[in-house]
C-alpha atoms as a PDB file:
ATOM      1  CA  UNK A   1      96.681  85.954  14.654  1.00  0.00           C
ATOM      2  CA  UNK A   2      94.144  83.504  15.555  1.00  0.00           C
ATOM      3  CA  UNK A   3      92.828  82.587  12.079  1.00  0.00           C
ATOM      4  CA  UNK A   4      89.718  80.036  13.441  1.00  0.00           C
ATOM      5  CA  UNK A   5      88.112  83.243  14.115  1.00  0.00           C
ATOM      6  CA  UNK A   6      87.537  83.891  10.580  1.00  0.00           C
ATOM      7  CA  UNK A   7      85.367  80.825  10.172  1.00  0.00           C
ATOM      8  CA  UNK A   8      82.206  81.736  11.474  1.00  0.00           C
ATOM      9  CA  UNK A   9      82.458  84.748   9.413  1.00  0.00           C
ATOM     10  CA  UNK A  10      82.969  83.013   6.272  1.00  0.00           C
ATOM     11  CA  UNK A  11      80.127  80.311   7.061  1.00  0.00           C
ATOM     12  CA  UNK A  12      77.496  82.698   7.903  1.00  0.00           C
ATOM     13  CA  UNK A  13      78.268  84.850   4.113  1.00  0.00           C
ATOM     14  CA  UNK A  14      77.564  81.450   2.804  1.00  0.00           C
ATOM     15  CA  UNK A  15      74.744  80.699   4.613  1.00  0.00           C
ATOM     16  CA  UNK A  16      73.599  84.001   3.511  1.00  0.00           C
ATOM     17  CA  UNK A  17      74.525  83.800   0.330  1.00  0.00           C
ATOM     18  CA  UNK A  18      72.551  80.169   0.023  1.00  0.00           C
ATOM     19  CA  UNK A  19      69.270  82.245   1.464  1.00  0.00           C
ATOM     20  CA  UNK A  20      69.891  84.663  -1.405  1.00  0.00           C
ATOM     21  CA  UNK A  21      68.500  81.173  -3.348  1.00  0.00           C
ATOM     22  CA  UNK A  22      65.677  80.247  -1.166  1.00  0.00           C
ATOM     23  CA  UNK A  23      62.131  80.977  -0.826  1.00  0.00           C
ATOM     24  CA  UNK A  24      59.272  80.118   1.855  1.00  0.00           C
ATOM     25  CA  UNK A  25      57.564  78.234  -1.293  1.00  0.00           C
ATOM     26  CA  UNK A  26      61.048  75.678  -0.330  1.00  0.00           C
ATOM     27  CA  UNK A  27      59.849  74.959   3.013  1.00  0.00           C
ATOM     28  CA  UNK A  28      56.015  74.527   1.621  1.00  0.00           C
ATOM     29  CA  UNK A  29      56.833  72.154  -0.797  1.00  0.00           C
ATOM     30  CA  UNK A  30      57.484  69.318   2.065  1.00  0.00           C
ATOM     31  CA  UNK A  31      53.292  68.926   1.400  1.00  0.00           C
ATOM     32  CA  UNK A  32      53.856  68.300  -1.926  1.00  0.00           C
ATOM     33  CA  UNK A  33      56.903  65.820  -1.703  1.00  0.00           C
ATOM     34  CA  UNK A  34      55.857  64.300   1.404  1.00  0.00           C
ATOM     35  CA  UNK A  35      57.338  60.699   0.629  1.00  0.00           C
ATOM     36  CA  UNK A  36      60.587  61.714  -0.951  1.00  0.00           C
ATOM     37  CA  UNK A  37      61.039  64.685   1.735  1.00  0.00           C
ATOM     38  CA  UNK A  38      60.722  62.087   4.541  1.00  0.00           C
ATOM     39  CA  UNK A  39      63.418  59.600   2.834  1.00  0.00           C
ATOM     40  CA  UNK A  40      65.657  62.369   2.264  1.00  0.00           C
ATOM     41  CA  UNK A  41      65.874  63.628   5.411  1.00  0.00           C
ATOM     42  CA  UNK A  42      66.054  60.192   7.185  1.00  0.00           C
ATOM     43  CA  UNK A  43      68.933  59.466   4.779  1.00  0.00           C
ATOM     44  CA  UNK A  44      70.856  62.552   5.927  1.00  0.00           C
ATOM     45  CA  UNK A  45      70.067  62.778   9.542  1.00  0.00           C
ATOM     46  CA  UNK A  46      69.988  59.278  10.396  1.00  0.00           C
ATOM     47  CA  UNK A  47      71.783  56.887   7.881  1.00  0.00           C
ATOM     48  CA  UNK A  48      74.744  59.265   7.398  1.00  0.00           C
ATOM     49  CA  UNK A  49      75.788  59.872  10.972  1.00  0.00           C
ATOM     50  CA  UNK A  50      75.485  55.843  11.485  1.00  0.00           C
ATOM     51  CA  UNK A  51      77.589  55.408   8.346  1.00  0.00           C
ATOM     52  CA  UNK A  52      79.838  57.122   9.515  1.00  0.00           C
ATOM     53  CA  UNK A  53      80.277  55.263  12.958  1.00  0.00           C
ATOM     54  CA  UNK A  54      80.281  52.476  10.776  1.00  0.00           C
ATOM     55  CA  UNK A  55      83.512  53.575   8.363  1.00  0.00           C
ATOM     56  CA  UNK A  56      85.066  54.644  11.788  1.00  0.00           C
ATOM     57  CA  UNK A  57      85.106  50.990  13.695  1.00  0.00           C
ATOM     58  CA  UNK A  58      85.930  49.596   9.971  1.00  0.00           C
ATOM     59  CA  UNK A  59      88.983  51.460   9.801  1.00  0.00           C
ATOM     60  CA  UNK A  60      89.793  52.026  13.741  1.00  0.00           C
ATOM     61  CA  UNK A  61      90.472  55.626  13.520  1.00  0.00           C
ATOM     62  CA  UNK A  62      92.306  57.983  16.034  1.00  0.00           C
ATOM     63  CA  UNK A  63      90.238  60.157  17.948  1.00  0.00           C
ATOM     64  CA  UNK A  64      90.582  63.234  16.441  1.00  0.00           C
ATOM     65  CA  UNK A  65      90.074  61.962  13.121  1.00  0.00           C
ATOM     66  CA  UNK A  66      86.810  59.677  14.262  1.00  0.00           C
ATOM     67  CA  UNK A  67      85.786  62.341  15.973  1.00  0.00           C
ATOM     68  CA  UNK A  68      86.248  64.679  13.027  1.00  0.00           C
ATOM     69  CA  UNK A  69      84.322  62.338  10.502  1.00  0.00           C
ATOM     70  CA  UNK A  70      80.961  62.054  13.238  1.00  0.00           C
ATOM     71  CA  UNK A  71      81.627  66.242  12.656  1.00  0.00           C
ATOM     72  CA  UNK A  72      81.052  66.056   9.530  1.00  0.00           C
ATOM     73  CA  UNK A  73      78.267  63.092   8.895  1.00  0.00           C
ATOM     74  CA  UNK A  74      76.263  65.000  11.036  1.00  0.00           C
ATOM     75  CA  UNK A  75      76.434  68.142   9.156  1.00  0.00           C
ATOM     76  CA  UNK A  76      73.325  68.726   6.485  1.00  0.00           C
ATOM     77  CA  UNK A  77      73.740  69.141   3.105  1.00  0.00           C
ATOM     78  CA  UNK A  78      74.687  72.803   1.187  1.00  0.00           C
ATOM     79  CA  UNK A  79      73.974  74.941  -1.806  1.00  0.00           C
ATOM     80  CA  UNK A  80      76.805  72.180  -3.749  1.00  0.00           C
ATOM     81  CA  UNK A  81      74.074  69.626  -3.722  1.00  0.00           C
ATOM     82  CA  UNK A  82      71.495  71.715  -5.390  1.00  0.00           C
ATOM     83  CA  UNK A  83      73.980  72.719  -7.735  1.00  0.00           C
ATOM     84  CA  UNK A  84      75.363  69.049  -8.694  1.00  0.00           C
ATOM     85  CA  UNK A  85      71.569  68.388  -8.444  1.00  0.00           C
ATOM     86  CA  UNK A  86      70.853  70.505 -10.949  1.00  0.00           C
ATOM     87  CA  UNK A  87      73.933  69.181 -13.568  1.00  0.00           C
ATOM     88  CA  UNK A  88      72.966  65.363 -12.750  1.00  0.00           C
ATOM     89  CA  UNK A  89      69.318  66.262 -14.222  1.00  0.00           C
ATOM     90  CA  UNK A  90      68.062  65.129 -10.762  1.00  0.00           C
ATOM     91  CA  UNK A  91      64.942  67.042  -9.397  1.00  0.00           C
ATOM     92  CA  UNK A  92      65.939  70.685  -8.360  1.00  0.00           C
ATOM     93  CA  UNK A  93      63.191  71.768  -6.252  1.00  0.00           C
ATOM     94  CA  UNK A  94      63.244  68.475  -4.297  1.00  0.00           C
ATOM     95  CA  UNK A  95      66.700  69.479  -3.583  1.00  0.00           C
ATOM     96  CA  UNK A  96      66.064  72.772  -2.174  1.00  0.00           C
ATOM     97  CA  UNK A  97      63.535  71.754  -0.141  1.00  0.00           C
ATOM     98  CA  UNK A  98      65.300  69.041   1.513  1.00  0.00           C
ATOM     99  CA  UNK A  99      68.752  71.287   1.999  1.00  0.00           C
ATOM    100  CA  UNK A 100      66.488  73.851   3.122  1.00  0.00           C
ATOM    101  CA  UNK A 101      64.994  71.034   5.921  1.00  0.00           C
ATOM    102  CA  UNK A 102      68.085  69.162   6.659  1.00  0.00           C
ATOM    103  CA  UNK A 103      69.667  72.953   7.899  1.00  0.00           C
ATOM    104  CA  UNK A 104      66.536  73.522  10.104  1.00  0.00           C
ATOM    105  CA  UNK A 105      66.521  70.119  11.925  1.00  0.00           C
ATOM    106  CA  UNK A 106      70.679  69.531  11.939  1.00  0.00           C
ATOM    107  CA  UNK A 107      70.884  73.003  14.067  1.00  0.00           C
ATOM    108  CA  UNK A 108      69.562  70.453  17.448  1.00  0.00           C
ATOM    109  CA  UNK A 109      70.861  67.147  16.096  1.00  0.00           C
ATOM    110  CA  UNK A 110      74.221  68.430  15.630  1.00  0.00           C
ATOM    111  CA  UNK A 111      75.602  68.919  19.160  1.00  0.00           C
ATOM    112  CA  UNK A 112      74.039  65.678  20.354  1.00  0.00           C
ATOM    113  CA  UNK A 113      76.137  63.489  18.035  1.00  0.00           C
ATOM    114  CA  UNK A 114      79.158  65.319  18.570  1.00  0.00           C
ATOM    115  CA  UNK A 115      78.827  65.194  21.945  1.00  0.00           C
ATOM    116  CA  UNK A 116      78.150  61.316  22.203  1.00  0.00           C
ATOM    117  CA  UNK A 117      80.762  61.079  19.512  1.00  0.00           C
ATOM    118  CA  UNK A 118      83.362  62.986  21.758  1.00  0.00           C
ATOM    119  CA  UNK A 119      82.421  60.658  24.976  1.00  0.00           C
ATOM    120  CA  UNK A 120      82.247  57.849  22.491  1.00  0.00           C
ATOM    121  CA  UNK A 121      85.816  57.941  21.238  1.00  0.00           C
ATOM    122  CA  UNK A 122      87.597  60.572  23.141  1.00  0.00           C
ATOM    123  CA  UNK A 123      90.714  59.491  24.858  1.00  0.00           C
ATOM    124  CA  UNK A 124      93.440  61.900  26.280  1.00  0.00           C
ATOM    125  CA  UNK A 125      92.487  64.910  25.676  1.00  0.00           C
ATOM    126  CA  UNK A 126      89.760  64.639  23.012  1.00  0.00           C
ATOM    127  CA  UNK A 127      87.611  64.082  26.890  1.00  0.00           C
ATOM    128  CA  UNK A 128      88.270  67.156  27.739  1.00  0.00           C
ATOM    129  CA  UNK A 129      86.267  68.775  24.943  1.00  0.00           C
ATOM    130  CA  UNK A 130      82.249  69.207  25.271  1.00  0.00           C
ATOM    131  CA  UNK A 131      79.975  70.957  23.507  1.00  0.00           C
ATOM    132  CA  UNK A 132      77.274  72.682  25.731  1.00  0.00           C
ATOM    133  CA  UNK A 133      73.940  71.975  23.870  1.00  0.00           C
ATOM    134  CA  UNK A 134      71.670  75.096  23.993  1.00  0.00           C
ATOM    135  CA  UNK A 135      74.951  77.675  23.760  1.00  0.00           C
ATOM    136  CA  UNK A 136      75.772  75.230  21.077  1.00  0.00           C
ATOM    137  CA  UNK A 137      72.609  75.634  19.173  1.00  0.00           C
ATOM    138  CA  UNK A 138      72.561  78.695  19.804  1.00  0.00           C
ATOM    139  CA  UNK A 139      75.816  79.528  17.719  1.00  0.00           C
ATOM    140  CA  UNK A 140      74.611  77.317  14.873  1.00  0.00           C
ATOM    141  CA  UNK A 141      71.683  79.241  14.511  1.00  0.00           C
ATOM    142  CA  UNK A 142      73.613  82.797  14.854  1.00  0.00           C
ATOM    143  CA  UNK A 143      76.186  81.133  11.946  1.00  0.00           C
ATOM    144  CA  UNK A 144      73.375  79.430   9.942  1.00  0.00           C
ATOM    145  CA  UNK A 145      69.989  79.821  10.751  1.00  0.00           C
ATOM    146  CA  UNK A 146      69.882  83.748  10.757  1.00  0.00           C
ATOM    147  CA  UNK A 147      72.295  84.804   7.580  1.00  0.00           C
ATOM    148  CA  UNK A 148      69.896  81.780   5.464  1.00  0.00           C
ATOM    149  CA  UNK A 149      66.774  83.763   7.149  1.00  0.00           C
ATOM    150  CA  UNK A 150      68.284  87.302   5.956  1.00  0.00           C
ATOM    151  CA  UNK A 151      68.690  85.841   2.320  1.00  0.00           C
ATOM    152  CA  UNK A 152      65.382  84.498   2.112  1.00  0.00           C
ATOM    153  CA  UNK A 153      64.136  88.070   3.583  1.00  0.00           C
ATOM    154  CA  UNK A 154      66.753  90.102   0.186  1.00  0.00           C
ATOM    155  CA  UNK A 155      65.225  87.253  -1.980  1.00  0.00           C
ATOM    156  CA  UNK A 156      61.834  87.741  -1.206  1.00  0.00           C
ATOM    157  CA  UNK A 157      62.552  91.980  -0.800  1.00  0.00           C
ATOM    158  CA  UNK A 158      64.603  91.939  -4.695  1.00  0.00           C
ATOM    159  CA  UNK A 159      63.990  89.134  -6.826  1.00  0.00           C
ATOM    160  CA  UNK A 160      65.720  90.728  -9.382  1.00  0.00           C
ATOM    161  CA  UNK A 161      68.624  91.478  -7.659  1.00  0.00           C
ATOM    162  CA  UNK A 162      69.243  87.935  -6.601  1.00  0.00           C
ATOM    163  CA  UNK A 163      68.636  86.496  -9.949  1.00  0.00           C
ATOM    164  CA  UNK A 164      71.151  88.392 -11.562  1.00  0.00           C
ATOM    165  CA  UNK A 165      73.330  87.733  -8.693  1.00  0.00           C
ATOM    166  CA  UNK A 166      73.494  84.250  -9.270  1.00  0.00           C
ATOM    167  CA  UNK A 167      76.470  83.697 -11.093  1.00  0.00           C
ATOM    168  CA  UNK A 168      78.638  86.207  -8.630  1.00  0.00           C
ATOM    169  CA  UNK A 169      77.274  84.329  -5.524  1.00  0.00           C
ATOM    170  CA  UNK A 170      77.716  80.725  -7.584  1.00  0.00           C
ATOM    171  CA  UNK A 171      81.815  82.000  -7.825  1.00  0.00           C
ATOM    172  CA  UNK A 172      81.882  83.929  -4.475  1.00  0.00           C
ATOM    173  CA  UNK A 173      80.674  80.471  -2.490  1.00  0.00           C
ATOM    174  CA  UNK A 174      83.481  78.749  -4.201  1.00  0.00           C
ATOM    175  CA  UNK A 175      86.313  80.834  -3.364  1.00  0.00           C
ATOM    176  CA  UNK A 176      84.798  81.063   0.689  1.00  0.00           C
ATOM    177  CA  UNK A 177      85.034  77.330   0.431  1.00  0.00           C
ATOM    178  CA  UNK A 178      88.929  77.587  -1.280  1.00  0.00           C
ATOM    179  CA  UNK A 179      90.087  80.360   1.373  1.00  0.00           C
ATOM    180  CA  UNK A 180      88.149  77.840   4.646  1.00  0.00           C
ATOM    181  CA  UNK A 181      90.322  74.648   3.378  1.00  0.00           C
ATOM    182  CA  UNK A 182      93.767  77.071   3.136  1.00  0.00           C
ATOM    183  CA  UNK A 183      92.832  78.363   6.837  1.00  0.00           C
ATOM    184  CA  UNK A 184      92.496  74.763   8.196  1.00  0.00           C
ATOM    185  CA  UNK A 185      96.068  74.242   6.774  1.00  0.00           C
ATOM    186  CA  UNK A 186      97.616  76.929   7.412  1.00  0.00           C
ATOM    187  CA  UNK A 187      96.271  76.358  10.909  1.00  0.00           C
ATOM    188  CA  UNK A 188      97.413  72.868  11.140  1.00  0.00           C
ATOM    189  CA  UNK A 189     100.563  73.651   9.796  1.00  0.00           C
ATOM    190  CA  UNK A 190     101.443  75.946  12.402  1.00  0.00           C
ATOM    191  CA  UNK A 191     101.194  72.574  14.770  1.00  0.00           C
ATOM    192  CA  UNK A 192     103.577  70.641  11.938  1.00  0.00           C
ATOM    193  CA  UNK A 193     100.706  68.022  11.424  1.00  0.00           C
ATOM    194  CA  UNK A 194      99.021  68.609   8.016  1.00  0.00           C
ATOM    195  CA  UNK A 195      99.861  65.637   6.162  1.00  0.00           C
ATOM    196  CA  UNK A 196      99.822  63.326   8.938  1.00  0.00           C
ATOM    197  CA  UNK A 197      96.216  64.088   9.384  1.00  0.00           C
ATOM    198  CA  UNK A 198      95.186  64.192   5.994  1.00  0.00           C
ATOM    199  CA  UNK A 199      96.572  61.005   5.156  1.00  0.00           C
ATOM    200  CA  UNK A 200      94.975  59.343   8.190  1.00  0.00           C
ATOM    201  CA  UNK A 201      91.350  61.610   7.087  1.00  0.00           C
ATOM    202  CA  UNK A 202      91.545  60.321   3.515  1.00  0.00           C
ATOM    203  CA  UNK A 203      90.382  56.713   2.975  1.00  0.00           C
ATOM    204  CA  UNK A 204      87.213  57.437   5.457  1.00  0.00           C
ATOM    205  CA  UNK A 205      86.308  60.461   4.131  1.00  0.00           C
ATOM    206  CA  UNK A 206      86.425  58.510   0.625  1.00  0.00           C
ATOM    207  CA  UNK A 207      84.321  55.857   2.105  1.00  0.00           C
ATOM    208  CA  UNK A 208      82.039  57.715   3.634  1.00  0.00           C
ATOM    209  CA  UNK A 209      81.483  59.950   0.432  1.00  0.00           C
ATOM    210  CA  UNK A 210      80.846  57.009  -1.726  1.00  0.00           C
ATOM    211  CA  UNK A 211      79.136  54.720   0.655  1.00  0.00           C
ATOM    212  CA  UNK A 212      76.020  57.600   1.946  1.00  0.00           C
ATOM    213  CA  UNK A 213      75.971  58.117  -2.341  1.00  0.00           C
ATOM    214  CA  UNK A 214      74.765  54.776  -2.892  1.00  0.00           C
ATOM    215  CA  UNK A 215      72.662  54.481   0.396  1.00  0.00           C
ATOM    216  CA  UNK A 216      71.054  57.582  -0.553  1.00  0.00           C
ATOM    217  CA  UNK A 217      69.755  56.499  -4.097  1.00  0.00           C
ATOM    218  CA  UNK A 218      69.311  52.801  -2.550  1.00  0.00           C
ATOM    219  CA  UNK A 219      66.648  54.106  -0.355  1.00  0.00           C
ATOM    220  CA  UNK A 220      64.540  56.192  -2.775  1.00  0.00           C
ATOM    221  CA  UNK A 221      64.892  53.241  -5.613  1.00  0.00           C
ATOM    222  CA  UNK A 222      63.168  51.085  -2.539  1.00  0.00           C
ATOM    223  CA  UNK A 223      60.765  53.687  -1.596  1.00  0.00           C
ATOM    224  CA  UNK A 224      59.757  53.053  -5.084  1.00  0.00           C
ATOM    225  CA  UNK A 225      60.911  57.224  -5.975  1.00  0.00           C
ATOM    226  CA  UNK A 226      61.553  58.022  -9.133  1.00  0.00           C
ATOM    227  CA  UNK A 227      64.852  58.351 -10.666  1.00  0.00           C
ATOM    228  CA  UNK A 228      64.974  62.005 -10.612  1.00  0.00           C
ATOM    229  CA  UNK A 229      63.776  61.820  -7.271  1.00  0.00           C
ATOM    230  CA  UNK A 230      66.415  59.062  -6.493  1.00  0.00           C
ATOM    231  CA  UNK A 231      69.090  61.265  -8.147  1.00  0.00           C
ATOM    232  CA  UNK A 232      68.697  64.290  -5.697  1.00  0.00           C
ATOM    233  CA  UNK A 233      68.766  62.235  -2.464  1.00  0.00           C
ATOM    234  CA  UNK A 234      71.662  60.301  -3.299  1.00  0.00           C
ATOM    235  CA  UNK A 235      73.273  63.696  -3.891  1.00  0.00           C
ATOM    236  CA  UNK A 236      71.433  65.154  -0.640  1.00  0.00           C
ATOM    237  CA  UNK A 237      72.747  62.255   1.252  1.00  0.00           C
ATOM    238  CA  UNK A 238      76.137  62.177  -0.192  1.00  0.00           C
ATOM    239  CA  UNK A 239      77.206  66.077  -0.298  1.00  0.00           C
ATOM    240  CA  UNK A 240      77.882  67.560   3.502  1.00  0.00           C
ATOM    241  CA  UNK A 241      78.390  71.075   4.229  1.00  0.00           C
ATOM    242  CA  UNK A 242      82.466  70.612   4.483  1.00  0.00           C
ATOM    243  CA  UNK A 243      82.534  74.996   5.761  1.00  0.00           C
ATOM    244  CA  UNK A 244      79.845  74.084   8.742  1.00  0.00           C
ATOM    245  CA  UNK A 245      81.866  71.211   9.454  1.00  0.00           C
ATOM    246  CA  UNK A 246      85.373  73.255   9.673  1.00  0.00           C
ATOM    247  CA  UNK A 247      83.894  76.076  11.551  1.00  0.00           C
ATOM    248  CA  UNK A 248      82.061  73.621  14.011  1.00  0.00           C
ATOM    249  CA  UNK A 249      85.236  71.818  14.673  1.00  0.00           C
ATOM    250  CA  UNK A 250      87.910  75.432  14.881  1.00  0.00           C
ATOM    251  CA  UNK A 251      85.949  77.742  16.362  1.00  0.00           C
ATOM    252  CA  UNK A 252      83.051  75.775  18.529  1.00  0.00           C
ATOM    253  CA  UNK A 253      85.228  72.978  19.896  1.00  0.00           C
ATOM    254  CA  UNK A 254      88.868  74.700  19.232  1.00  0.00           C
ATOM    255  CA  UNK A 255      90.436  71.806  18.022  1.00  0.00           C
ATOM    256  CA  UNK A 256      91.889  72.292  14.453  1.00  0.00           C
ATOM    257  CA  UNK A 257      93.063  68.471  14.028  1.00  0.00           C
ATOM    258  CA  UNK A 258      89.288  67.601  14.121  1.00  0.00           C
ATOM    259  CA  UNK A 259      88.667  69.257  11.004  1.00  0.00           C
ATOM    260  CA  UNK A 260      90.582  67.671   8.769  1.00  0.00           C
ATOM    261  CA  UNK A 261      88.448  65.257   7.777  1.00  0.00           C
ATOM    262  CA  UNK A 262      85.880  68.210   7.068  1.00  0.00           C
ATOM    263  CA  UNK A 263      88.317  70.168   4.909  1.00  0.00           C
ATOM    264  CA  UNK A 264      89.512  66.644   2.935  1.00  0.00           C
ATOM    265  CA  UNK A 265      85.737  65.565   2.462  1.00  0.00           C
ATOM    266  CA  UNK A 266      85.279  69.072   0.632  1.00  0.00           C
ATOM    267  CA  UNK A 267      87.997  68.126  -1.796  1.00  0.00           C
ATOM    268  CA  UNK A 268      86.773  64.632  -2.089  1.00  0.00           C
ATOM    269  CA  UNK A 269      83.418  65.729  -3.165  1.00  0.00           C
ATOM    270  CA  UNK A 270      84.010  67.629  -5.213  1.00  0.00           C
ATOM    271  CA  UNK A 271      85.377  64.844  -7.608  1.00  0.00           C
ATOM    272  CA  UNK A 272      82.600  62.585  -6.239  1.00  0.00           C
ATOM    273  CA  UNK A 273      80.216  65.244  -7.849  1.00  0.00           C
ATOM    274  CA  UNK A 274      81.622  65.473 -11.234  1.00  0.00           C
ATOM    275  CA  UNK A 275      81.286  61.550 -11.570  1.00  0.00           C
ATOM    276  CA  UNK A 276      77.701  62.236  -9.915  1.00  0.00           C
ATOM    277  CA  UNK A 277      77.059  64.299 -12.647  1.00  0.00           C
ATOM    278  CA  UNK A 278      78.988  61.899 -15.397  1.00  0.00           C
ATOM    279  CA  UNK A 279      76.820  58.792 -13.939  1.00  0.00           C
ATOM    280  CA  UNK A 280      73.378  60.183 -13.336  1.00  0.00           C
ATOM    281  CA  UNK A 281      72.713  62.359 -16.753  1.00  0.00           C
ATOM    282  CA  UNK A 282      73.159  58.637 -18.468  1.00  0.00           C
ATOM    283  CA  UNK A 283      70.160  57.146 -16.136  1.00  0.00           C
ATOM    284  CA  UNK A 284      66.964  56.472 -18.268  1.00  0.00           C
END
C-alpha cells in the first residue's frame, strides 16, 4: 500500500480543522496590527527560508536532507503557534492573524523556493525532481487553502458548535500530527534508512528551530513591538507547519527521504515550545 497517499488527506482535516478556529475578523485585523503584521510575516517568509540556507552551508548537508530543511523553512506557521502563543501569554489575536496570512501568501512562495532549492543543491537524482508551479499551487490550495476556507464557512455557519469543539479538535490535531510522523517512518523504513536520516536531519532542524526563535523576537524588540507582540512572532517565526511540510515532500515531490527533516522538526518543536512557554510567561 502506498501510504504517502494518506498525507494530503490528513493535512487538509487539519487545515480544516484550524478554519474551524478562524474568522474573517483574522484577516481584518492586519489594519489594526499593521506594524507587527508586516514584521511577522517578513520574519516567516523571508528570514526563515534564508536561515535556513544559512544552517544548510554551516553544516554542508546532503541533498535530500538540505533540500528537506528549505521544505520546511518555507512552510508557514500552524494552529501549534497560536496554541503555544496562547500558554507563553504572548498576544493571541496577533497570532491568528499572522498564521492566518503566512498560509495565504506561502501557497505561491512555496514552490519557488523549493524549486530553486532543488536546482540549488540537487545532485544525482535530487535533479530529477521539479515542482511545476501553478499545478503546484494549485494542490496547496486544494490541501490548504480550501479545507481552512470550509472551517471558516462551519465557524461562521455554528459558532457554537465550534466552540465546544475545541477541545476534541485541540486532541484530534495532535494525534493527525502523531499518525503523519509514524507514516514518514514507516515509509522510510521500508527503504532501511530511518535513522540514518534522522541523525543527519537532527542538529539542523535544532538549529534552525532555535535560531528563527530568537530572530523572530529580535526583530519585533527592534521594531520597537511590545513584548507580547515580540512573544507571538518569535513563536510565529519559530513554529513551521511540520504536516504541510511531510505531505509537500511524500506526496508532491515523491521523495520520502526529503521529509525527514519535516517529521524531526515536529518533534523538535515541540520541546522548543514547552521552554517557549517556560521562558516567555517570566518576561515582564
Amino acid at each position: 500500500m502506498n501510504l504517502s497517499v494518506i498525507f494530503p488527506y490528513l493535512l487538509a482535516a487539519l487545515m480544516f480543522g484550524m478554519g474551524m478556529t478562524l474568522t474573517t475578523d483574522d484577516f481584518k485585523r492586519v489594519v489594526i496590527f499593521p506594524k507587527a503584521t508586516l514584521i511577522g510575516v517578513i520574519s516567516q517568509i523571508i528570514f526563515v527560508p534564508i536561515l535556513g540556507l544559512f544552517v544548510v552551508k554551516l553544516l554542508d548537508l546532503s541533498p535530500e536532507i538540505a533540500i528537506g530543511l528549505m521544505v520546511i523553512a518555507a512552510c508557514p506557521g500552524g494552529a501549534t503557534s497560536n496554541l503555544i502563543t496562547y500558554l507563553s501569554k504572548g498576544d493571541v489575536a496577533l497570532s491568528i492573524t499572522l498564521t492566518a496570512i503566512s498560509s495565504v501568501v506561502t501557497v505561491f512562495t512555496i514552490p519557488f523556493i523549493i524549486n530553486l532549492s532543488l536546482s540549488y543543491f540537487g545532485t544525482g537524482t535530487a535533479t530529477d525532481i521539479q515542482l511545476p508551479i501553478i499545478p503546484t499551487i494549485r494542490t496547496i490550495i486544494l490541501i490548504t487553502a480550501l479545507p481552512t476556507a470550509l472551517g471558516m464557512f462551519v465557524n461562521a455557519q455554528f459558532p457554537n458548535f465550534t466552540k465546544k469543539a475545541e477541545s476534541v479538535l485541540n486532541f484530534a490535531s495532535v494525534s493527525m500530527i502523531i499518525l503523519a510522523l509514524v507514516l514518514v517512518f514507516l515509509i522510510l523504513q521500508e527503504r532501511g534508512s530511518v535513522w540514518g536520516f534522522v541523525t543527519q536531519a537532527g542538529l539542523p532542524v535544532i538549529l534552525l528551530n532555535f535560531i528563527t526563535l530568537l530572530i523572530g523576537f529580535s526583530s519585533a524588540k527592534l521594531a520597537k513591538l511590545g513584548t507580547p507582540q515580540a512573544i507571538t512572532i518569535s513563536i510565529e517565526t519559530g513554529i513551521q507547519n511540520g504536516t504541510l511540510g511531510i505531505t509537500i515532500a511524500t506526496t508532491l515531490m515523491k521523495a520520502p527521504e526529503m521529509a525527514v527533516p519535516s517529521a524531526v522538526y515536529a518533534f523538535v518543536m515541540c520541546f522548543s515550545g514547552f521552554l517557549a512557554v517556560f521562558l516567555f510567561r517570566r518576561l515582564k
